[in-house]
Protein backbone atom coordinates (compact mmCIF):
# COMPACT_ATOMS: atom_id res chain seq x y z
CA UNK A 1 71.68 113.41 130.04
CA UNK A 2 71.81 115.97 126.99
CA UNK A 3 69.55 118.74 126.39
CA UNK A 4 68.96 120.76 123.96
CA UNK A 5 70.13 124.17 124.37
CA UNK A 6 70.15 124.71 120.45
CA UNK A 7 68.43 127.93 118.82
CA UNK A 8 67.88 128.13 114.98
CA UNK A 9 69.68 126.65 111.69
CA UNK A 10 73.36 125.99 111.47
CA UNK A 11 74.91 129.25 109.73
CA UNK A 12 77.77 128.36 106.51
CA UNK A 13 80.64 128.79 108.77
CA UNK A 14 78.90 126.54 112.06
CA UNK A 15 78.72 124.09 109.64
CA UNK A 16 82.56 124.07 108.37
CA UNK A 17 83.63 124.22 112.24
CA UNK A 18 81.31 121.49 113.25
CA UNK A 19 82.31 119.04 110.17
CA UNK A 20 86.13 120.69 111.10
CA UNK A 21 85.42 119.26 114.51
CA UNK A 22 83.93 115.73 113.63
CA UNK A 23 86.36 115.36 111.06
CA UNK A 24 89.57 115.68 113.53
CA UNK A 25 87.89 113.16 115.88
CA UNK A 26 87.16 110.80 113.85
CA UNK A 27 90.55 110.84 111.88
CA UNK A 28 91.64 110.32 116.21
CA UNK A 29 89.80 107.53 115.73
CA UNK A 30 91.33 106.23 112.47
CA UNK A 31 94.95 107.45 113.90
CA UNK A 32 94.24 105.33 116.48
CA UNK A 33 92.66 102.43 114.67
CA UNK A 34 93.67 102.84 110.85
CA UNK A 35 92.44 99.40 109.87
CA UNK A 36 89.39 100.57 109.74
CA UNK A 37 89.77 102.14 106.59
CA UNK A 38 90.10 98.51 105.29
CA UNK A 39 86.43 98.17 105.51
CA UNK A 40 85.59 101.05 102.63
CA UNK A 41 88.53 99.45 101.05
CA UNK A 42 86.89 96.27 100.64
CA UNK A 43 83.56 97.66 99.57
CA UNK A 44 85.18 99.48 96.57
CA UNK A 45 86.55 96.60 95.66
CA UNK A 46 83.72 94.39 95.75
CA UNK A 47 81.68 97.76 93.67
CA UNK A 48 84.29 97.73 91.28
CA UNK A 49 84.41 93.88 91.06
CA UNK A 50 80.47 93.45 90.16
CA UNK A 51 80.72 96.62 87.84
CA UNK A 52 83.12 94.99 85.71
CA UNK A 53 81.46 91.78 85.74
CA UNK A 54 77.88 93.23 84.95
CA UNK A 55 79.68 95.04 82.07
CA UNK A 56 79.25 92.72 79.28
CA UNK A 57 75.69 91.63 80.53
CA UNK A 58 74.42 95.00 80.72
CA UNK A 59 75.71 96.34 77.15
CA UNK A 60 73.79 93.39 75.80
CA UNK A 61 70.62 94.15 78.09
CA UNK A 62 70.98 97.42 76.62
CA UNK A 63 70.80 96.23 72.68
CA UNK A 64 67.92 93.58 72.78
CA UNK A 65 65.83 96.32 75.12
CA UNK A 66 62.44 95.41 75.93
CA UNK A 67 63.11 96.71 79.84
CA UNK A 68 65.80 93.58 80.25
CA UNK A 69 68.47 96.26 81.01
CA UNK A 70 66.41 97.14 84.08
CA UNK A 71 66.16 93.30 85.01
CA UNK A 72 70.61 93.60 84.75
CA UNK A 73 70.26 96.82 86.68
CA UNK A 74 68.54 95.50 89.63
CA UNK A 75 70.50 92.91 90.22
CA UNK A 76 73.72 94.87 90.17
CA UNK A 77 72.29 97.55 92.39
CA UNK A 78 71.27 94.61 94.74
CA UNK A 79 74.89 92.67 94.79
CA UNK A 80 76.31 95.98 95.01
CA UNK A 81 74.21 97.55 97.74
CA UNK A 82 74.45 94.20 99.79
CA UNK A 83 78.16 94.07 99.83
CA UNK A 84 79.09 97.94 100.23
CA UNK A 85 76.47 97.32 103.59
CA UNK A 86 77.62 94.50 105.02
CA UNK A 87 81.27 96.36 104.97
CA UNK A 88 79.53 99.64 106.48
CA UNK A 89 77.91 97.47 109.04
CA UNK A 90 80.94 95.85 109.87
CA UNK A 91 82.86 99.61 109.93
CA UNK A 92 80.11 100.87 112.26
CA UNK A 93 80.14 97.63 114.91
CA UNK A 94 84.21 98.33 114.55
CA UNK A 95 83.80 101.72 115.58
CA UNK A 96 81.62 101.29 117.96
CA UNK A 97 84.10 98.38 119.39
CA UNK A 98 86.69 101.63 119.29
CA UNK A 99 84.56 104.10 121.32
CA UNK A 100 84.44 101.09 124.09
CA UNK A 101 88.51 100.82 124.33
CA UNK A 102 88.32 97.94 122.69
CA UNK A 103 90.46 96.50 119.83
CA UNK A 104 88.19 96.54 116.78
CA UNK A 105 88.85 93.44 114.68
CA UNK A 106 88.59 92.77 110.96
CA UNK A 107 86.94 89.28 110.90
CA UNK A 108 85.69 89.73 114.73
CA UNK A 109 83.38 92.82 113.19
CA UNK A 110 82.75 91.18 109.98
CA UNK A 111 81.49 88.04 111.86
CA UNK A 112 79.19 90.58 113.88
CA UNK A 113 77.44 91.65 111.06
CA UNK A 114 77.11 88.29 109.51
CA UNK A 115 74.16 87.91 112.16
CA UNK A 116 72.52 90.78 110.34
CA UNK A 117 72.39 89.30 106.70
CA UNK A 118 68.65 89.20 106.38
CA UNK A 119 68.03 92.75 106.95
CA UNK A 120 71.10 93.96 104.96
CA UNK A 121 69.30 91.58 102.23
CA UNK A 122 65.82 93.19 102.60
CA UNK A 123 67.71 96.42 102.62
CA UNK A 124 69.56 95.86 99.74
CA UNK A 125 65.94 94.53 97.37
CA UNK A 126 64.35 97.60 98.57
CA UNK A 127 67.15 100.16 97.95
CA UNK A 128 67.69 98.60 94.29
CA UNK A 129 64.06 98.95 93.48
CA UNK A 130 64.38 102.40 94.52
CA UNK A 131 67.32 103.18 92.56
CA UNK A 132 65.68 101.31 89.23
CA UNK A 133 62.42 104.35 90.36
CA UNK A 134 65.27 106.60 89.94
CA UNK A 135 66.57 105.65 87.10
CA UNK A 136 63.07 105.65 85.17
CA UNK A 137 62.69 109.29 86.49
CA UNK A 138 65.90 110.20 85.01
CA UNK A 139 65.26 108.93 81.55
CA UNK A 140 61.79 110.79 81.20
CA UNK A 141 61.61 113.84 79.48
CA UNK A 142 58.93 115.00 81.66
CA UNK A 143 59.88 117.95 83.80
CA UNK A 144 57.37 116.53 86.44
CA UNK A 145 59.31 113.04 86.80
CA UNK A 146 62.31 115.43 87.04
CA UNK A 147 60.93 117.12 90.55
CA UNK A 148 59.51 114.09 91.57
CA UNK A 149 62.79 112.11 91.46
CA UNK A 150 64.30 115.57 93.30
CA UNK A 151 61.83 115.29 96.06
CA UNK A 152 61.91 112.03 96.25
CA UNK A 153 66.22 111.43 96.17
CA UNK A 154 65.80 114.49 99.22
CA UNK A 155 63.30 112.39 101.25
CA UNK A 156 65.19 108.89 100.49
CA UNK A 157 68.27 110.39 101.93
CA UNK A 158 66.49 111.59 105.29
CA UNK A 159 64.61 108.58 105.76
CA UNK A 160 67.46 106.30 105.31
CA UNK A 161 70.71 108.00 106.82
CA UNK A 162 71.34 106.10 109.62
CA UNK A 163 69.81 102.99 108.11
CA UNK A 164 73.09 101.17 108.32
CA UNK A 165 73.21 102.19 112.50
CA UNK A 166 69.71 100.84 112.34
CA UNK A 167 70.71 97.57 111.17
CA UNK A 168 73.76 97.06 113.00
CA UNK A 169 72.28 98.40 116.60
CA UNK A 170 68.42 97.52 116.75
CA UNK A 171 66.43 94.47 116.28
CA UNK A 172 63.20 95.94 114.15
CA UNK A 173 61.12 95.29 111.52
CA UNK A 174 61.59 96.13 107.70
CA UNK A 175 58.73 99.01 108.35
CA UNK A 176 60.42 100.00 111.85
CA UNK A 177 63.87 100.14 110.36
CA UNK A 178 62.97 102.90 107.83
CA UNK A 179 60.70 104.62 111.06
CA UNK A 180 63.66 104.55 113.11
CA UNK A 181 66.24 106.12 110.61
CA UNK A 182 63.94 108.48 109.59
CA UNK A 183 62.85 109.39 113.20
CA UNK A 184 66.40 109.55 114.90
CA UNK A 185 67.54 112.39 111.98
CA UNK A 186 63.99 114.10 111.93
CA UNK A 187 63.88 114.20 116.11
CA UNK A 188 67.44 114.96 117.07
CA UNK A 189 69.66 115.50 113.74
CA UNK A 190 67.95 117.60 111.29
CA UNK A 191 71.40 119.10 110.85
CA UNK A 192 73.93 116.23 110.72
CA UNK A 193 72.97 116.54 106.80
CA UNK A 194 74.50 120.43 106.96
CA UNK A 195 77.23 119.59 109.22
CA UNK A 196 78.02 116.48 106.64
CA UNK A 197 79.16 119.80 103.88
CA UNK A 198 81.72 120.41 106.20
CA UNK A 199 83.02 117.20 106.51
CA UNK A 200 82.86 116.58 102.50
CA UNK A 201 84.41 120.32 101.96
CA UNK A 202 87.56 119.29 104.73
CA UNK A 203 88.08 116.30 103.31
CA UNK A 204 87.93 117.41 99.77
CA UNK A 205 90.74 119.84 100.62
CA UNK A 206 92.80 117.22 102.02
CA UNK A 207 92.27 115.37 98.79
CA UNK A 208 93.70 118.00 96.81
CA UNK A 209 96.03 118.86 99.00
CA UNK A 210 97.47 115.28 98.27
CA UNK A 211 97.12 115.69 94.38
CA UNK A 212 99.19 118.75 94.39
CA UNK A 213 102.04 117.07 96.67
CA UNK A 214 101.48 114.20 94.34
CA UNK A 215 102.07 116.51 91.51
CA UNK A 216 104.98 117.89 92.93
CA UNK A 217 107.00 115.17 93.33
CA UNK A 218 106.34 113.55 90.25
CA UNK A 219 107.37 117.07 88.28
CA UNK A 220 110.56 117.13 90.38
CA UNK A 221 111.40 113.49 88.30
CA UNK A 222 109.78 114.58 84.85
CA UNK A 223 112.78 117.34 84.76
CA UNK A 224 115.14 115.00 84.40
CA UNK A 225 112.79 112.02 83.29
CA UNK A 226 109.67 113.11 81.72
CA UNK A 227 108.59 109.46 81.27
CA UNK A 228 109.07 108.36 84.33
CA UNK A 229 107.69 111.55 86.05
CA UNK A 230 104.45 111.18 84.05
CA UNK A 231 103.72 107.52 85.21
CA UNK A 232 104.70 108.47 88.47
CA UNK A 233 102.38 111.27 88.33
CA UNK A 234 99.09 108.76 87.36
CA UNK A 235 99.87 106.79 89.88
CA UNK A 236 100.74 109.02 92.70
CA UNK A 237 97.33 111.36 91.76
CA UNK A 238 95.51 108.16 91.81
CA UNK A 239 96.57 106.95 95.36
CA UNK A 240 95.66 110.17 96.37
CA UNK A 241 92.29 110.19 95.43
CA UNK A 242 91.85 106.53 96.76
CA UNK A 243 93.48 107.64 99.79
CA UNK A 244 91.02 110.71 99.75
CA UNK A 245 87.95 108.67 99.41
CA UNK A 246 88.54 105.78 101.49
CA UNK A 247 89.27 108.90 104.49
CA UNK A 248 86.37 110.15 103.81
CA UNK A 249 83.97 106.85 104.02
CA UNK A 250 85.74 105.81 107.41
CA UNK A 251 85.40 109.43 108.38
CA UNK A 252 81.81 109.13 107.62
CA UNK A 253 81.08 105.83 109.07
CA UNK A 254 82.58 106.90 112.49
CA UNK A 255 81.04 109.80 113.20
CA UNK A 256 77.67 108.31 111.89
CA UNK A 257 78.20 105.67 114.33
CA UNK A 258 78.98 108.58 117.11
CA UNK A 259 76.11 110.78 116.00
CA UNK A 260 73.73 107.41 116.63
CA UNK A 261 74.90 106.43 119.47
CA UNK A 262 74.43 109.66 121.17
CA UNK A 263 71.08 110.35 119.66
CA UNK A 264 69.65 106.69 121.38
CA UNK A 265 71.82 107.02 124.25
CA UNK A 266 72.23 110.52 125.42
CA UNK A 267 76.49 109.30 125.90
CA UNK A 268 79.22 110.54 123.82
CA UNK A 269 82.50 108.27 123.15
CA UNK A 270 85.25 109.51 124.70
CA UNK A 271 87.27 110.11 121.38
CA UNK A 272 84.43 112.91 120.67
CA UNK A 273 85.39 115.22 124.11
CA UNK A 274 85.71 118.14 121.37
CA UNK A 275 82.72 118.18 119.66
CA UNK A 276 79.29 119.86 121.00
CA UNK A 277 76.54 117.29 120.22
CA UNK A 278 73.70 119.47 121.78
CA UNK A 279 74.59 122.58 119.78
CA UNK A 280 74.16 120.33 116.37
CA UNK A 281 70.87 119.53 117.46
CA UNK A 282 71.10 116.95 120.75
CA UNK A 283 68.12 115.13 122.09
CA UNK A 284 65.54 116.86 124.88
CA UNK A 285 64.88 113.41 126.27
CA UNK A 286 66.18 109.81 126.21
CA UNK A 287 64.35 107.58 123.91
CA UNK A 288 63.36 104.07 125.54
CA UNK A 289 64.73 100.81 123.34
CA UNK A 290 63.22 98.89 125.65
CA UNK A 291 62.77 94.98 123.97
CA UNK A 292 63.94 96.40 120.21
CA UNK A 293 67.47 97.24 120.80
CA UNK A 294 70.52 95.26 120.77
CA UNK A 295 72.46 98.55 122.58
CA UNK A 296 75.64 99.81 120.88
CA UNK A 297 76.19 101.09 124.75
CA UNK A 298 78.15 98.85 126.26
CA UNK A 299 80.79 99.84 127.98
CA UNK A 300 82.68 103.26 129.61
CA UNK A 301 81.35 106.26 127.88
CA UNK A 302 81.48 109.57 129.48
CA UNK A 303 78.25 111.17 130.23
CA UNK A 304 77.08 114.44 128.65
C-alpha cells in the first residue's frame, strides 16, 4: 500500500522532472497504443464542427442582443462540453483497458462510456452554466467581478480535475461527483496541478521542436521553389501543432487516468514503474469505494 513519505511543495525543477517522468510513460503508453490519440482527435473535430455551425447563429445573437447571445452560448458550450467528454471518457476507460494488458478498442471504449451519458449530460448543463458565469465576469468592468471570476476559474479547476475519472470509474451522485473530484486532488494530489507545468512545458518543446523541423524542410524546397516551399511550410507547421496538441491531450488523459487510479487504489500500472507517485503527494491510507465504485482495478497491477 503507498504512503506518504512526502515533505513540503514541489520546487520548479521537481516539477519539470516529475512532468519529464509522466510524460515519457505515458507517450510508452501511446507508443504502445497510438490509437488512442484518435480519441482527442475526434473531440477537436466535433469542437471545431459545432463552432462553425454556431457561427452564423451566434453573430446574429450578437446583433438583436437582449442576452439571446448567452441563450446561443449555452448551448454551444453544452454540445461542445458533452462531446469533447464523452471522447475523454472513452480515452480514460481506453487507458485504463491499456494499464490491464489489454487491447484498448475504439468502439469497444466508446460503447463503455455510452453507459455514462446521463452524467456526462448533467456534467455538460452544469459546466456551460459555469462558463456563461464566466463569461458575464469577463465582460464587467468591475475589478471585483475580475477577482471573483480569478478565484472562482482557480477553485473550478480543483474541484473538477478528475471529474472525467469520476464519471468514467464511480457510480455517484451529481453532488458526490464534484465531492469526489474535488476530494481525490485536495487529499492526495494537491500537486498533480504543479507537476501538470511540466508536462505542458515538455510537450510545448516538442511542439516546437516539430515547427522548426517543419520549417526546415519546407525552406530546403522554397530555394529552389519558393511557392511550393511556402505551402509546404503552412501545412507542415500546421500538422505539427495538431500533432503537438493531440500528444498532449492523450498525454494528459493517461496519466490522469494513472494519477486516479492510484489515488483510489493505492496500485500503479505497470507502464508507470518510473515514476514516484508517493513523492508527488501519494495517499496515507486506502480510501473504501465500497457500494459507489465501479473499480477501474481490474486486473494485474503491480503493488506499490
Amino acid at each position: 500500500m503507498a504512503t506518504n513519505t512526502r515533505s513540503g511543495g514541489l520546487g520548479f525543477f521537481d516539477r519539470l522532472k516529475t512532468g519529464w517522468t509522466l510524460t515519457k510513460d505515458s507517450v510508452g503508453v501511446i507508443r504502445d497504443h497510438p490509437k488512442l490519440m484518435i480519441f482527442p482527435l475526434l473531440a477537436a473535430i466535433s469542437s471545431i464542427f459545432f463552432l462553425v455551425l454556431f457561427f452564423l447563429p451566434m453573430v446574429l445573437a450578437e446583433f438583436i442582443g437582449g442576452g439571446l447571445e448567452y441563450v446561443v452560448l449555452f448551448v454551444l458550450y453544452f454540445v461542445t462540453t458533452f462531446f469533447s467528454t464523452y471522447f475523454s471518457a472513452a480515452l480514460v476507460y481506453a487507458s485504463n483497458e491499456a494499464f490491464h494488458g489489454r487491447e484498448p478498442g475504439i468502439r469497444s471504449s466508446m460503447s463503455a462510456i455510452n453507459d455514462q451519458l446521463g452524467p456526462i449530460v448533467v456534467w455538460a448543463l452544469i459546466s456551460a452554466t459555469v462558463s456563461i458565469l464566466f463569461r458575464i465576469l469577463e465582460n464587467s468592468d468591475s475589478p471585483v467581478a475580475a477577482i471573483m471570476r480569478s478565484l472562482f476559474a482557480l477553485g473550478w479547476s480543483i474541484m473538477t480535475f478528475f471529474i472525467v475519472p469520476v464519471i468514467v470509474f464511480e457510480d455517484v451522485s451529481t453532488t458526490e461527483m464534484f465531492k469526489k473530484s474535488g476530494g481525490t486532488f485536495k487529499d492526495t494530489w494537491g500537486e498533480t496541478l504543479g507537476a501538470g507545468f511540466g508536462i505542458t512545458g515538455i510537450v510545448l518543446l516538442f511542439g516546437v521542436g516539430f515547427i522548426v523541423v517543419a520549417l526546415a524542410l519546407s525552406a530546403v524546397v522554397a530555394t529552389a521553389l519558393p511557392g511550393v516551399g511556402i505551402v509546404l511550410a503552412i501545412v507542415f507547421v500546421a500538422v505539427a501543432i495538431t500533432f503537438s496538441y493531440l500528444l498532449s491531450q492523450t498525454i494528459w488523459g493517461i496519466a490522469k487516468t494513472a494519477l486516479y487510479v492510484y489515488a483510489q487504489e493505492g496500485v500503479k500500472p505497470d507502464q508507470f514503474d518510473n515514476f514516484d507517485f508517493e513523492t508527488l503527494g501519494g495517499r496515507t491510507e486506502q480510501k473504501a469505494n465500497t457500494g459507489s465504485s465501479r473499480g477501474p482495478i481490474s486486473g494485474t497491477f503491480v503493488d506499490d
